[in-house]
PDB file of N, CA and C in Angstrom:
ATOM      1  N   UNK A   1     162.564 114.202 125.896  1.00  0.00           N
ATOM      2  CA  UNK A   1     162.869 112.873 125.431  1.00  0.00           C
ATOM      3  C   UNK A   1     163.789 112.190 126.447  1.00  0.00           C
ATOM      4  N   UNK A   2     163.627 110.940 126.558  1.00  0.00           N
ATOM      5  CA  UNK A   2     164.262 110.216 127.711  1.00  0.00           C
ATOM      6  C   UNK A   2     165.391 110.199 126.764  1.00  0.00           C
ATOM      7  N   UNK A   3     166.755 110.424 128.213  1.00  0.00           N
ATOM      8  CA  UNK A   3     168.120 110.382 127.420  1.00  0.00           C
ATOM      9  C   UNK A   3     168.832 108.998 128.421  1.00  0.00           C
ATOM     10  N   UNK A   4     169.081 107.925 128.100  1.00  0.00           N
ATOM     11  CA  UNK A   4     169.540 107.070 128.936  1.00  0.00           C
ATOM     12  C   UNK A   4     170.787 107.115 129.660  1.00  0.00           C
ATOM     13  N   UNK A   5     171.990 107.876 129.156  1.00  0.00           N
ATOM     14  CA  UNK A   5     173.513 107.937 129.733  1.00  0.00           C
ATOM     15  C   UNK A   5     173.040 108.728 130.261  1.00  0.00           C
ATOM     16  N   UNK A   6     172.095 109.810 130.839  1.00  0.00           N
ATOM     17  CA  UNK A   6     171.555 110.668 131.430  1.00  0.00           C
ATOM     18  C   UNK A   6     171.080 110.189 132.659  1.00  0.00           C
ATOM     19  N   UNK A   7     170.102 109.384 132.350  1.00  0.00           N
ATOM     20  CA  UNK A   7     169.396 108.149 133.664  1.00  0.00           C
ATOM     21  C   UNK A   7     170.406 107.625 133.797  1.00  0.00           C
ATOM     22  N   UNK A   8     171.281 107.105 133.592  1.00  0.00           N
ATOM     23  CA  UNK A   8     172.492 106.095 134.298  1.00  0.00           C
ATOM     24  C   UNK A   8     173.285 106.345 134.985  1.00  0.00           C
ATOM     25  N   UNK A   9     173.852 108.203 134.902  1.00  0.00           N
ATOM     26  CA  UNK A   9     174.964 108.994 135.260  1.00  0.00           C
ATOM     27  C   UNK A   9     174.060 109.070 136.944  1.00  0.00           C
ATOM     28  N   UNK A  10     172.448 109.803 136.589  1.00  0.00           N
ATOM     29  CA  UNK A  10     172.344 110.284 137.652  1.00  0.00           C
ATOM     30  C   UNK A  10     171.629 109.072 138.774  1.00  0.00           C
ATOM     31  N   UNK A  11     170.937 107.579 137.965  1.00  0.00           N
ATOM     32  CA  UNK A  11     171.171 106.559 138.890  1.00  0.00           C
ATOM     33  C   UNK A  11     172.588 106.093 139.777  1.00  0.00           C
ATOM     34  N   UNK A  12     173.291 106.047 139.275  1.00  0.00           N
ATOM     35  CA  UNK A  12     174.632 105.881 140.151  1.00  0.00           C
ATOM     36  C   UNK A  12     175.313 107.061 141.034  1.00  0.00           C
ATOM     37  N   UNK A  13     174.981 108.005 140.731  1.00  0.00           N
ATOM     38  CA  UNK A  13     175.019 108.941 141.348  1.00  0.00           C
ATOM     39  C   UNK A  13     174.453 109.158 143.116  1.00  0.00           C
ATOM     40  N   UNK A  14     172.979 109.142 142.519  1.00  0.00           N
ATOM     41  CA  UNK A  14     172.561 108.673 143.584  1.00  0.00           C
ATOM     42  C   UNK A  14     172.695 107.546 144.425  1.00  0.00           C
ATOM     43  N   UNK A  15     172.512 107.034 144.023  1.00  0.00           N
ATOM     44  CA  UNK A  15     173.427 105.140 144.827  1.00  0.00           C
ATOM     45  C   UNK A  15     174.819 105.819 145.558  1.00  0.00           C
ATOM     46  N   UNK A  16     175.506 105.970 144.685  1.00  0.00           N
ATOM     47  CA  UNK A  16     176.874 106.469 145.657  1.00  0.00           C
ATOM     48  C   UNK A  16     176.244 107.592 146.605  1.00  0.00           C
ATOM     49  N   UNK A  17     175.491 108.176 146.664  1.00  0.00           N
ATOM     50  CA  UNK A  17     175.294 108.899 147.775  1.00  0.00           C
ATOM     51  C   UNK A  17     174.556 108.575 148.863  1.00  0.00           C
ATOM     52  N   UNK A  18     173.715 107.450 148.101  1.00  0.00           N
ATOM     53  CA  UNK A  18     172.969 107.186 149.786  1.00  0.00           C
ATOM     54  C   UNK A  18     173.778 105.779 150.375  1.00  0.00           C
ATOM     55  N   UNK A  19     174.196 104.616 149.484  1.00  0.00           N
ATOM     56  CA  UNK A  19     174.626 103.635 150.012  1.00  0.00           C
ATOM     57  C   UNK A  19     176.114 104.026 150.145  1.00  0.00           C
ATOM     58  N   UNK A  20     176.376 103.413 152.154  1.00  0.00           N
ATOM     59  CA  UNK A  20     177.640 103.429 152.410  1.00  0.00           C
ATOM     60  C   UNK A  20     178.070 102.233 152.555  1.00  0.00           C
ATOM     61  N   UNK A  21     179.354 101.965 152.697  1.00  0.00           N
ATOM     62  CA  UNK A  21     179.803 100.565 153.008  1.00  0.00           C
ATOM     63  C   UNK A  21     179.176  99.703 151.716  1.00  0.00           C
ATOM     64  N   UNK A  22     179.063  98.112 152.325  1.00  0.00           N
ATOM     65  CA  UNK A  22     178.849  97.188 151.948  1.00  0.00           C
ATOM     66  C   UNK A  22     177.545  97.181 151.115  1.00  0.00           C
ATOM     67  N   UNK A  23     177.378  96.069 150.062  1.00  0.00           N
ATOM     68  CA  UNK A  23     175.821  95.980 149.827  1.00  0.00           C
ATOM     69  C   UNK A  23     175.471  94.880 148.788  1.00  0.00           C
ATOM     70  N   UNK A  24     173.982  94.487 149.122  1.00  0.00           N
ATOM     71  CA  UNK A  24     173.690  92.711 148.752  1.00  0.00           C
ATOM     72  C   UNK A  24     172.775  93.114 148.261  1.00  0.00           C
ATOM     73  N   UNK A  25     172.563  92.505 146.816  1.00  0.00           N
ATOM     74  CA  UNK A  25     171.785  92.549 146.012  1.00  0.00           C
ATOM     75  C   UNK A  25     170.453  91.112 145.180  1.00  0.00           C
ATOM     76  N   UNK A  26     169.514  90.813 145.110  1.00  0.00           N
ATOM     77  CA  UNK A  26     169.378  89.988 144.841  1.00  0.00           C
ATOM     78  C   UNK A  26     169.001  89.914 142.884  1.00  0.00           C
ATOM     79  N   UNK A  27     169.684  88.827 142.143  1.00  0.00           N
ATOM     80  CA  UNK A  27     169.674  88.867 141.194  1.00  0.00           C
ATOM     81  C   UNK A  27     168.827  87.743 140.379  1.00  0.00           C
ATOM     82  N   UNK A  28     168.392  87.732 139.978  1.00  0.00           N
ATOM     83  CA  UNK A  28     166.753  86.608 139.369  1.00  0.00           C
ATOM     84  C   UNK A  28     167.460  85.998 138.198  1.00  0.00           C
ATOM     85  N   UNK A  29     168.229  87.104 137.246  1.00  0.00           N
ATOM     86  CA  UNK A  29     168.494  87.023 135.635  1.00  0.00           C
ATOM     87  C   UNK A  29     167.711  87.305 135.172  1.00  0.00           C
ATOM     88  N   UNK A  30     166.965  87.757 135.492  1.00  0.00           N
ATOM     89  CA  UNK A  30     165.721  88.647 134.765  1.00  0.00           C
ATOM     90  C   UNK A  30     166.330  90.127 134.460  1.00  0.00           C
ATOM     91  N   UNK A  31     165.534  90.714 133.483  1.00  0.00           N
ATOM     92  CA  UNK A  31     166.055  91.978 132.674  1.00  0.00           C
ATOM     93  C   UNK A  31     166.233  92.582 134.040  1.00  0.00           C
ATOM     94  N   UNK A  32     164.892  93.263 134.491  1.00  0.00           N
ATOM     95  CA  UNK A  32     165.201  93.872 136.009  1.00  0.00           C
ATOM     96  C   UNK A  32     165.852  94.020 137.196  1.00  0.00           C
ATOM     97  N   UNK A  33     165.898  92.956 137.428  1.00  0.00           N
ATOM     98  CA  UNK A  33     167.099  92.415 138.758  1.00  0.00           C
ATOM     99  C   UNK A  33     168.523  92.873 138.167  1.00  0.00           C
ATOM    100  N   UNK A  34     168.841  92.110 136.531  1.00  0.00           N
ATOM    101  CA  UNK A  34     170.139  91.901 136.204  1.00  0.00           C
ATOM    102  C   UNK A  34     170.841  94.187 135.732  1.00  0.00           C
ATOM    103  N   UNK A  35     169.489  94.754 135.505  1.00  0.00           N
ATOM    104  CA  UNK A  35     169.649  96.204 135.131  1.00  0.00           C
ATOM    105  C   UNK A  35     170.133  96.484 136.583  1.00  0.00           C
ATOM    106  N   UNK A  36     169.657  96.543 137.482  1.00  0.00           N
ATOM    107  CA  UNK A  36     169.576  97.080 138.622  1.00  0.00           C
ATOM    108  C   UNK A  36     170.860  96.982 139.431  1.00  0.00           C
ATOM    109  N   UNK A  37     171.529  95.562 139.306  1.00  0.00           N
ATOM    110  CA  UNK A  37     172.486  94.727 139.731  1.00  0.00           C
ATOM    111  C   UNK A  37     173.601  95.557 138.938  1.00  0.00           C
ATOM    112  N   UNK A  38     173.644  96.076 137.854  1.00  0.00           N
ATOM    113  CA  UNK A  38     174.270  96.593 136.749  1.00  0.00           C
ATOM    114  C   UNK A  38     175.059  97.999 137.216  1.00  0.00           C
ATOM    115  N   UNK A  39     173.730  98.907 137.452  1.00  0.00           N
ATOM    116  CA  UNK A  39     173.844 100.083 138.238  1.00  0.00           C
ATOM    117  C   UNK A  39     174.197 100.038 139.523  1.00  0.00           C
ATOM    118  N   UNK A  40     173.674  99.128 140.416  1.00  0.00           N
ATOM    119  CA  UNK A  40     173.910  99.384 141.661  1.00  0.00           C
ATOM    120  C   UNK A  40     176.002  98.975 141.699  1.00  0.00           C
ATOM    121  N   UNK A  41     176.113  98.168 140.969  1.00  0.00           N
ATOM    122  CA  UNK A  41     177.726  97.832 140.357  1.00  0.00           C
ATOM    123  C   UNK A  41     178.446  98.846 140.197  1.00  0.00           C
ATOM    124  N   UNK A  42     177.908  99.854 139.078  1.00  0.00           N
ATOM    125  CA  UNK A  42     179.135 100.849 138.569  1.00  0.00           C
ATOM    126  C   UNK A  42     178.625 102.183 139.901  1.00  0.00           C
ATOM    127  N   UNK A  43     177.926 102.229 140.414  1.00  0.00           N
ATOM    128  CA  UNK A  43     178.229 103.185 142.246  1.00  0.00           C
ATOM    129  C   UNK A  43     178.845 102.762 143.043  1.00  0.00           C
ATOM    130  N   UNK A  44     178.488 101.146 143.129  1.00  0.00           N
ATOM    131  CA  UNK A  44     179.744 100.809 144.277  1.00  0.00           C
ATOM    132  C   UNK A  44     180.763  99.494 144.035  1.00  0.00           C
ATOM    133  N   UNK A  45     180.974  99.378 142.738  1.00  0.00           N
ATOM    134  CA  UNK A  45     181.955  98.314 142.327  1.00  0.00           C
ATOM    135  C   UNK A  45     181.993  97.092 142.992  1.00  0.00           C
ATOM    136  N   UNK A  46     182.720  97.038 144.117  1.00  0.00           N
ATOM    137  CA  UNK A  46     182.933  95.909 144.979  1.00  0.00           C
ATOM    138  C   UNK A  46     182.590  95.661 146.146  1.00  0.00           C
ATOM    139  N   UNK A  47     182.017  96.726 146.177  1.00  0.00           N
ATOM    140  CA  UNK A  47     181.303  97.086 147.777  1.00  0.00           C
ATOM    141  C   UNK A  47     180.014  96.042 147.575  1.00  0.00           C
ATOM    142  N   UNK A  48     179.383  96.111 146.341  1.00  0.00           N
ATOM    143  CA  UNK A  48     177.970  95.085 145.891  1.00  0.00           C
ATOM    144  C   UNK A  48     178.284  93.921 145.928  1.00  0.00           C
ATOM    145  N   UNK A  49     177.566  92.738 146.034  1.00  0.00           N
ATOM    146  CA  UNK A  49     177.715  91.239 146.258  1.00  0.00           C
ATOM    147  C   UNK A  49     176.317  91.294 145.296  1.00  0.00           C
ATOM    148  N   UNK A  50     176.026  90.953 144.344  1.00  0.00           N
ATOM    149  CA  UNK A  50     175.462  90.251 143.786  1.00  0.00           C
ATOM    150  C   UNK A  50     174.773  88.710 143.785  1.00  0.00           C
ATOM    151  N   UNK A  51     173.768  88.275 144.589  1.00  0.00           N
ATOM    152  CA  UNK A  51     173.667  86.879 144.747  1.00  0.00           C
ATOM    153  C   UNK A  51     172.064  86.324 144.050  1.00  0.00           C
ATOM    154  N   UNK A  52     172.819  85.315 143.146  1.00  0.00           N
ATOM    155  CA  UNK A  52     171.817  84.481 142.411  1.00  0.00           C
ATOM    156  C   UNK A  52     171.470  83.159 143.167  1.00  0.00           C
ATOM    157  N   UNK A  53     170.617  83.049 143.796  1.00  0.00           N
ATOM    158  CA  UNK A  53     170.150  81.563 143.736  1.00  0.00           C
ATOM    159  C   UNK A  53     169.734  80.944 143.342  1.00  0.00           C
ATOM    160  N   UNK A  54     170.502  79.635 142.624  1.00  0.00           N
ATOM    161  CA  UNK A  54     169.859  78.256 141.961  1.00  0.00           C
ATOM    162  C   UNK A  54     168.894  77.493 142.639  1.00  0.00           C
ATOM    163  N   UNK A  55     167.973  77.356 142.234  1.00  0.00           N
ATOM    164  CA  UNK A  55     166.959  76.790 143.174  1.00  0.00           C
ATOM    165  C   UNK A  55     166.651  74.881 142.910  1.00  0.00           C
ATOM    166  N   UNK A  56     167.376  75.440 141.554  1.00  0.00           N
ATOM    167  CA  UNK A  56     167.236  73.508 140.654  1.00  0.00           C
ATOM    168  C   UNK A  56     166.311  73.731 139.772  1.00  0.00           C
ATOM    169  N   UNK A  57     165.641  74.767 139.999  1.00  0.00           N
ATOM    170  CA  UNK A  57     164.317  74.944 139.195  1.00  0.00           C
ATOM    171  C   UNK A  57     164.425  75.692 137.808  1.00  0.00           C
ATOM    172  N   UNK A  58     165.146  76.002 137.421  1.00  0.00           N
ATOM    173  CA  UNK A  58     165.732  76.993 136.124  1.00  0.00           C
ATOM    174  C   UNK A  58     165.831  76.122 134.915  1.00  0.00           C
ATOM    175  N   UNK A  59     165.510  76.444 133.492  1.00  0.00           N
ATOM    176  CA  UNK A  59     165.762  76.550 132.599  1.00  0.00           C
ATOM    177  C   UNK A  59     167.264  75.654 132.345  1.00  0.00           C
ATOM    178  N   UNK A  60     167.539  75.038 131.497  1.00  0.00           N
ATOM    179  CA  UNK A  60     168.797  74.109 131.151  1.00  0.00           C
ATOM    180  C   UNK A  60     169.504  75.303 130.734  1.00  0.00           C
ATOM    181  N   UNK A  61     170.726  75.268 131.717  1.00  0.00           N
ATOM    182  CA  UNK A  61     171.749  76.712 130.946  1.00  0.00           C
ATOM    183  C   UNK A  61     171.766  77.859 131.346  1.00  0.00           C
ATOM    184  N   UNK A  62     170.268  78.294 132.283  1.00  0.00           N
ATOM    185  CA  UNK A  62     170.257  80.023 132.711  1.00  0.00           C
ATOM    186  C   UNK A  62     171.062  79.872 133.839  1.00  0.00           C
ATOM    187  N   UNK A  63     171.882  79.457 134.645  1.00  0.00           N
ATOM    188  CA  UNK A  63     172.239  79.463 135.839  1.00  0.00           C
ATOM    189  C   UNK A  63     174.048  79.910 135.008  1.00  0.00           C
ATOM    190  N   UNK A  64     174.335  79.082 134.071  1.00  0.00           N
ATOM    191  CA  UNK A  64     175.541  79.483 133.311  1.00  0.00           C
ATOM    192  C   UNK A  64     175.819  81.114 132.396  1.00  0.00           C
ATOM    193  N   UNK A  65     174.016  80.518 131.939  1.00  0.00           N
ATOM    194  CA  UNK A  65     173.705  82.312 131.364  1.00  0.00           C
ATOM    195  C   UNK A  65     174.027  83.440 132.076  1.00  0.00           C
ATOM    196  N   UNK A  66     172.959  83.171 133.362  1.00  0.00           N
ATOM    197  CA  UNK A  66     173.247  84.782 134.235  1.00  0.00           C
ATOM    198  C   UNK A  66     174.501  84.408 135.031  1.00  0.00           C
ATOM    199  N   UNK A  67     175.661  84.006 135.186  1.00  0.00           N
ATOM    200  CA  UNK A  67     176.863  83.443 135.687  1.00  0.00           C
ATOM    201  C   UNK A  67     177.586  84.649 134.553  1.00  0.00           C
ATOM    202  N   UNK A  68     177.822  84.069 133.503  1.00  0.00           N
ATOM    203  CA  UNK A  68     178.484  84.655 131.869  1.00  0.00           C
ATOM    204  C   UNK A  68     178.012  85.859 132.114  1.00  0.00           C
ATOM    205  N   UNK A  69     176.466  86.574 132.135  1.00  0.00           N
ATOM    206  CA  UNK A  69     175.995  88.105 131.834  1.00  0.00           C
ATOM    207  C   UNK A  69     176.959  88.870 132.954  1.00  0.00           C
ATOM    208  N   UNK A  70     176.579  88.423 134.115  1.00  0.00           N
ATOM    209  CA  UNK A  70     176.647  89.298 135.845  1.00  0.00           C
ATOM    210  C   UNK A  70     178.374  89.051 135.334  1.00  0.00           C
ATOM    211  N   UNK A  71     179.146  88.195 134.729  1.00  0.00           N
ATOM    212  CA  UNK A  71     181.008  88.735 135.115  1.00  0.00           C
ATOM    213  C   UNK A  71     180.677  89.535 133.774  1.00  0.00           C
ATOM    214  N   UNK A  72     180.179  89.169 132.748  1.00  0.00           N
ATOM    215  CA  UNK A  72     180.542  90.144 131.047  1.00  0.00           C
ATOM    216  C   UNK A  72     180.343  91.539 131.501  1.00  0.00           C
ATOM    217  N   UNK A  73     179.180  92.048 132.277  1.00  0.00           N
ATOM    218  CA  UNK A  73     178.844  93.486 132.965  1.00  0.00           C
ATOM    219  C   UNK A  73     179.707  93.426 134.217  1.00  0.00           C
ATOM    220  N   UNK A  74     180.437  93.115 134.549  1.00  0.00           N
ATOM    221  CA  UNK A  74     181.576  93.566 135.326  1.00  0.00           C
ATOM    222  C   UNK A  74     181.115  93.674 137.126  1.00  0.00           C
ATOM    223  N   UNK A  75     179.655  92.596 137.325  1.00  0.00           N
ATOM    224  CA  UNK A  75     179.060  92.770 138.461  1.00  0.00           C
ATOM    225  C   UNK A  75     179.899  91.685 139.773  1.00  0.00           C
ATOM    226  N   UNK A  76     180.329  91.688 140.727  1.00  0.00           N
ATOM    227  CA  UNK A  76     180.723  91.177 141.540  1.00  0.00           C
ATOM    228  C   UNK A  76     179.381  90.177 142.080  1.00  0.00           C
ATOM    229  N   UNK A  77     179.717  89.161 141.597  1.00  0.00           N
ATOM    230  CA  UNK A  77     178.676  88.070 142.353  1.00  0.00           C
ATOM    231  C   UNK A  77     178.789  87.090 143.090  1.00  0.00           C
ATOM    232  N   UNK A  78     177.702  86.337 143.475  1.00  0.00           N
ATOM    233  CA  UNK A  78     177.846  84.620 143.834  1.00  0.00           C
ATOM    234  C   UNK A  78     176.624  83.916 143.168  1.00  0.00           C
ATOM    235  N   UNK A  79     177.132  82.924 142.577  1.00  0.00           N
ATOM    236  CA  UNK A  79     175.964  81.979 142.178  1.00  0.00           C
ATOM    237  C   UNK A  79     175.843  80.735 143.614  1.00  0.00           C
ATOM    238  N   UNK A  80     175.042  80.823 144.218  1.00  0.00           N
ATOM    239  CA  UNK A  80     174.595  80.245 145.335  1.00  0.00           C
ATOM    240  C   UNK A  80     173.796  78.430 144.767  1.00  0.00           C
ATOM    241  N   UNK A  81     174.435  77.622 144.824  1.00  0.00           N
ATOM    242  CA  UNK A  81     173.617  75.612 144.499  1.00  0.00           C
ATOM    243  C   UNK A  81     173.045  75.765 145.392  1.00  0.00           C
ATOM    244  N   UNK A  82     171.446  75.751 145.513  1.00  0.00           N
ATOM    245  CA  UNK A  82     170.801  75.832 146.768  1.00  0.00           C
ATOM    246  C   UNK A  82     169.840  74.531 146.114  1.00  0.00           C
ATOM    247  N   UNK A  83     169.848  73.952 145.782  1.00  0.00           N
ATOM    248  CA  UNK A  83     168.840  72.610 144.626  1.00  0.00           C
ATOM    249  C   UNK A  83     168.932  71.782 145.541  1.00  0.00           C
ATOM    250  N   UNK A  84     169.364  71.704 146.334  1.00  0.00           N
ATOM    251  CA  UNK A  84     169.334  70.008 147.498  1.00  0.00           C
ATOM    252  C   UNK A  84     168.339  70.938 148.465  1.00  0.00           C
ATOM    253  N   UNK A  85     168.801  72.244 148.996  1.00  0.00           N
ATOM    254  CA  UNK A  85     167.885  72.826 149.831  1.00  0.00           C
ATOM    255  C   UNK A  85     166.315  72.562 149.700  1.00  0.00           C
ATOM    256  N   UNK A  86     166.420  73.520 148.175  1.00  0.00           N
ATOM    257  CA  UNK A  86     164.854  73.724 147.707  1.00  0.00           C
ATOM    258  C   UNK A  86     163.970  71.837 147.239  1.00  0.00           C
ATOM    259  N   UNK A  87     165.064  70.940 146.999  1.00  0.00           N
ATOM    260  CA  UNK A  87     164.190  69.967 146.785  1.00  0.00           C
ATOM    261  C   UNK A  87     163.419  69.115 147.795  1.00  0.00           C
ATOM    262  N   UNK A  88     164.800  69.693 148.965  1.00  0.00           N
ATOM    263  CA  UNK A  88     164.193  69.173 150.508  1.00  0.00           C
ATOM    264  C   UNK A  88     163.053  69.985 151.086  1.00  0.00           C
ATOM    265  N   UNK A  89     162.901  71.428 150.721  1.00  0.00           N
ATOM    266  CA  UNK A  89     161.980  71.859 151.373  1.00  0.00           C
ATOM    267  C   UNK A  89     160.827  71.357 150.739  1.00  0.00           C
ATOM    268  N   UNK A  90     160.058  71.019 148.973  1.00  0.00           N
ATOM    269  CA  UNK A  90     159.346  70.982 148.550  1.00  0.00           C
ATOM    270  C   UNK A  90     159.266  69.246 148.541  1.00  0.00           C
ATOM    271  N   UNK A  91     159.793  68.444 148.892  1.00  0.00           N
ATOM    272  CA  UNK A  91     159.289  67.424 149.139  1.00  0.00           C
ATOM    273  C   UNK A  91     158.210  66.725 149.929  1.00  0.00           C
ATOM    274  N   UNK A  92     157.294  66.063 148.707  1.00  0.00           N
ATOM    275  CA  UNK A  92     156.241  65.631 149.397  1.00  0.00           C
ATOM    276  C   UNK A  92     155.082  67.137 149.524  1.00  0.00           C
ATOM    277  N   UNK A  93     155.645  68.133 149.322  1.00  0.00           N
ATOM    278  CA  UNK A  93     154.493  69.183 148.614  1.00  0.00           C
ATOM    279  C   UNK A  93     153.056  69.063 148.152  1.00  0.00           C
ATOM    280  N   UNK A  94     152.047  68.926 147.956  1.00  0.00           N
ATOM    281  CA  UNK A  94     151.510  68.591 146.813  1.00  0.00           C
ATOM    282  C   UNK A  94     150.783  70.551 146.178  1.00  0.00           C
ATOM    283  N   UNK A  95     150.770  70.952 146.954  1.00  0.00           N
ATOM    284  CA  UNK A  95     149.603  71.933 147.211  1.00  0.00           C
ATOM    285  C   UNK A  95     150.391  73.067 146.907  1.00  0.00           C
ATOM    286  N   UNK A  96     149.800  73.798 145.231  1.00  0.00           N
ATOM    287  CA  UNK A  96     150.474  74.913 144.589  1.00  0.00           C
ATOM    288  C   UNK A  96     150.664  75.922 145.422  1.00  0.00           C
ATOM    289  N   UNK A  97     149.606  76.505 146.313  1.00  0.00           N
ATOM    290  CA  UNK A  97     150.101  77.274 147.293  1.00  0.00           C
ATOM    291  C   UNK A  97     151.088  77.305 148.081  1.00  0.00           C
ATOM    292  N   UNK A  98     151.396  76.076 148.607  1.00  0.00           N
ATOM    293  CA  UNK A  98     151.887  75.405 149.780  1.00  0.00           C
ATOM    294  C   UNK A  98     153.572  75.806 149.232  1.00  0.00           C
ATOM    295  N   UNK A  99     153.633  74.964 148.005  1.00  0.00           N
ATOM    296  CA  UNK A  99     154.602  75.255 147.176  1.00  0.00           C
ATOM    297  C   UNK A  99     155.212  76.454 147.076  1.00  0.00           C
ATOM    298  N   UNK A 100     154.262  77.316 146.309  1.00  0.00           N
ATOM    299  CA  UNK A 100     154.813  79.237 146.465  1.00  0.00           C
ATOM    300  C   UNK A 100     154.868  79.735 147.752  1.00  0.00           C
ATOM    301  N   UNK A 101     154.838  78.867 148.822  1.00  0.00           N
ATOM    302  CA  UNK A 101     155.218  79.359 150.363  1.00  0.00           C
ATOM    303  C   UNK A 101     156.549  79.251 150.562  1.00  0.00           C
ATOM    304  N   UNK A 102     156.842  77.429 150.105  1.00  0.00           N
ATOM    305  CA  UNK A 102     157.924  77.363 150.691  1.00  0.00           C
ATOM    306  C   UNK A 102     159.130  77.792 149.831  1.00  0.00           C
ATOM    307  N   UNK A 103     159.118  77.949 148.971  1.00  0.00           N
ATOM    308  CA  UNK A 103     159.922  78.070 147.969  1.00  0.00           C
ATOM    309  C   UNK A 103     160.329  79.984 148.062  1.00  0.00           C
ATOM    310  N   UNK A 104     159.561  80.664 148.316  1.00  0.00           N
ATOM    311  CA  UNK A 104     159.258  82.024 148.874  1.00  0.00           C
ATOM    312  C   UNK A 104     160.039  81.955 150.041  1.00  0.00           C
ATOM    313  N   UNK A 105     159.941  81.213 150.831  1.00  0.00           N
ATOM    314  CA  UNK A 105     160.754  81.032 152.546  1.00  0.00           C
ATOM    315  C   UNK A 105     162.192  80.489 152.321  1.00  0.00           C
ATOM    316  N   UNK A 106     161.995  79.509 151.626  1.00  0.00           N
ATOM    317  CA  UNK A 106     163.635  79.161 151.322  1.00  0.00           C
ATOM    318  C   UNK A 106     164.611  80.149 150.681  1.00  0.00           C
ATOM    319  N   UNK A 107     163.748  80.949 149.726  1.00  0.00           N
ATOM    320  CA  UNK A 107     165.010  82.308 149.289  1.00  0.00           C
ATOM    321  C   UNK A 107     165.173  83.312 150.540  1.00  0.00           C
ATOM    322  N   UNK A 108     164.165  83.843 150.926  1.00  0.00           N
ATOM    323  CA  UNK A 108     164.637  84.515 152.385  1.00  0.00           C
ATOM    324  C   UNK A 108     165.311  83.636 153.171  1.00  0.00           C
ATOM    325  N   UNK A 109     165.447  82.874 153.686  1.00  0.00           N
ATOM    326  CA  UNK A 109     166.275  82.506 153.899  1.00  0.00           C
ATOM    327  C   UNK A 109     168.076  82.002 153.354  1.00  0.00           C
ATOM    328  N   UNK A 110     167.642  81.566 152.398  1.00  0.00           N
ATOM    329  CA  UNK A 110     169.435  81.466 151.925  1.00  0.00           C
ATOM    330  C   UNK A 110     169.890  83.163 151.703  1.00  0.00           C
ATOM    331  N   UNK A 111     169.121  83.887 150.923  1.00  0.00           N
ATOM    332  CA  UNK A 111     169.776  85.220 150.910  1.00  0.00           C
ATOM    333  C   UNK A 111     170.095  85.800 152.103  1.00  0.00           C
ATOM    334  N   UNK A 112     169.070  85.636 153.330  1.00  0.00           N
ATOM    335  CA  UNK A 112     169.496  86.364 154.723  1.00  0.00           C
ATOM    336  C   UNK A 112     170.706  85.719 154.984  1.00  0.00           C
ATOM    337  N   UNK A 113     171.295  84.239 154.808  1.00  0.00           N
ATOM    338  CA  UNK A 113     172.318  83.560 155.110  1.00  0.00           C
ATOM    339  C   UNK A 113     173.551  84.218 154.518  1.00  0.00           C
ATOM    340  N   UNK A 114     173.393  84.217 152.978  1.00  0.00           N
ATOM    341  CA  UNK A 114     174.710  84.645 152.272  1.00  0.00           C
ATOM    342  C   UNK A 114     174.436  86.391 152.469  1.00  0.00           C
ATOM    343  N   UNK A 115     173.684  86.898 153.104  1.00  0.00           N
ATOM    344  CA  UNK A 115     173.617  88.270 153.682  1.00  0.00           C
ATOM    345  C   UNK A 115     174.756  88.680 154.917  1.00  0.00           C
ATOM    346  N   UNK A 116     174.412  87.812 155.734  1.00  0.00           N
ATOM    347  CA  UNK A 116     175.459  87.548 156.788  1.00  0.00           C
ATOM    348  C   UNK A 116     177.050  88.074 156.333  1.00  0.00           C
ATOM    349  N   UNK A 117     177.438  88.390 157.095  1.00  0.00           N
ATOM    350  CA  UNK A 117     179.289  88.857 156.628  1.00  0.00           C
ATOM    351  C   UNK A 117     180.148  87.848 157.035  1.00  0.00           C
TER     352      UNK A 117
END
C-alpha cells in the first residue's frame, strides 16, 4: 500500500542528495508544479527559488492564489509581472499556433532571465 510520509521522507531525501548549491524551479499553480515546488522546498529550503510567471493571462485571483499557497507551504518564491511582455509578444497574433509559439518562447525566456544569478 502506498504510504505517503514514506514517499515524501524518501523524495527529499533524494533531492538533498543529488542537488547541490542553488536551485530554480518553475511553478504553474497547478497541483503538480505547486507538489513538486513543495518537496523540492523541504530538501533545500532556501537554496530553491521558486518562480511563477504572470503572463496576464490567468484566471481573476490565481496569481494572489498561488502567491498565498507557495508562502502558506513555506516555499521561497518570486511572482514574476511579465503581462506587458507577453501582451507585446502576442500582439497582432492572429494564428493559434503562432500564439502557442510565442507565448512558449516568452516563458523560456523570462525564466532563463530570472534563472540568471
Amino acid at each position: 500500500m502506498f504510504d505517503p510520509d514514506k514517499f515524501i521522507a524518501e523524495a527529499v531525501a533524494a533531492l538533498k542528495g543529488e542537488v547541490k548549491g542553488k536551485a530554480i524551479i518553475a511553478a504553474s499553480g497547478g497541483v503538480d508544479s505547486t507538489a513538486a515546488a513543495v518537496l523540492a522546498s523541504r530538501a533545500l529550503g532556501p537554496n530553491l527559488l521558486a518562480v511563477f510567471v504572470d503572463p496576464g493571462l490567468m484566471r481573476k485571483g490565481e496569481v494572489e492564489d498561488v502567491d498565498r499557497t507557495l508562502k502558506e507551504m513555506g516555499v521561497n518564491h518570486r511572482i514574476v509581472d511579465a503581462r506587458d511582455e507577453f501582451f507585446a509578444a502576442l500582439k497582432g497574433v492572429e494564428d493559434p499556433e503562432a500564439k502557442r509559439k510565442a507565448i512558449g518562447a516568452k516563458f523560456i525566456e523570462i525564466f532563463e532571465r530570472e534563472a540568471r544569478p
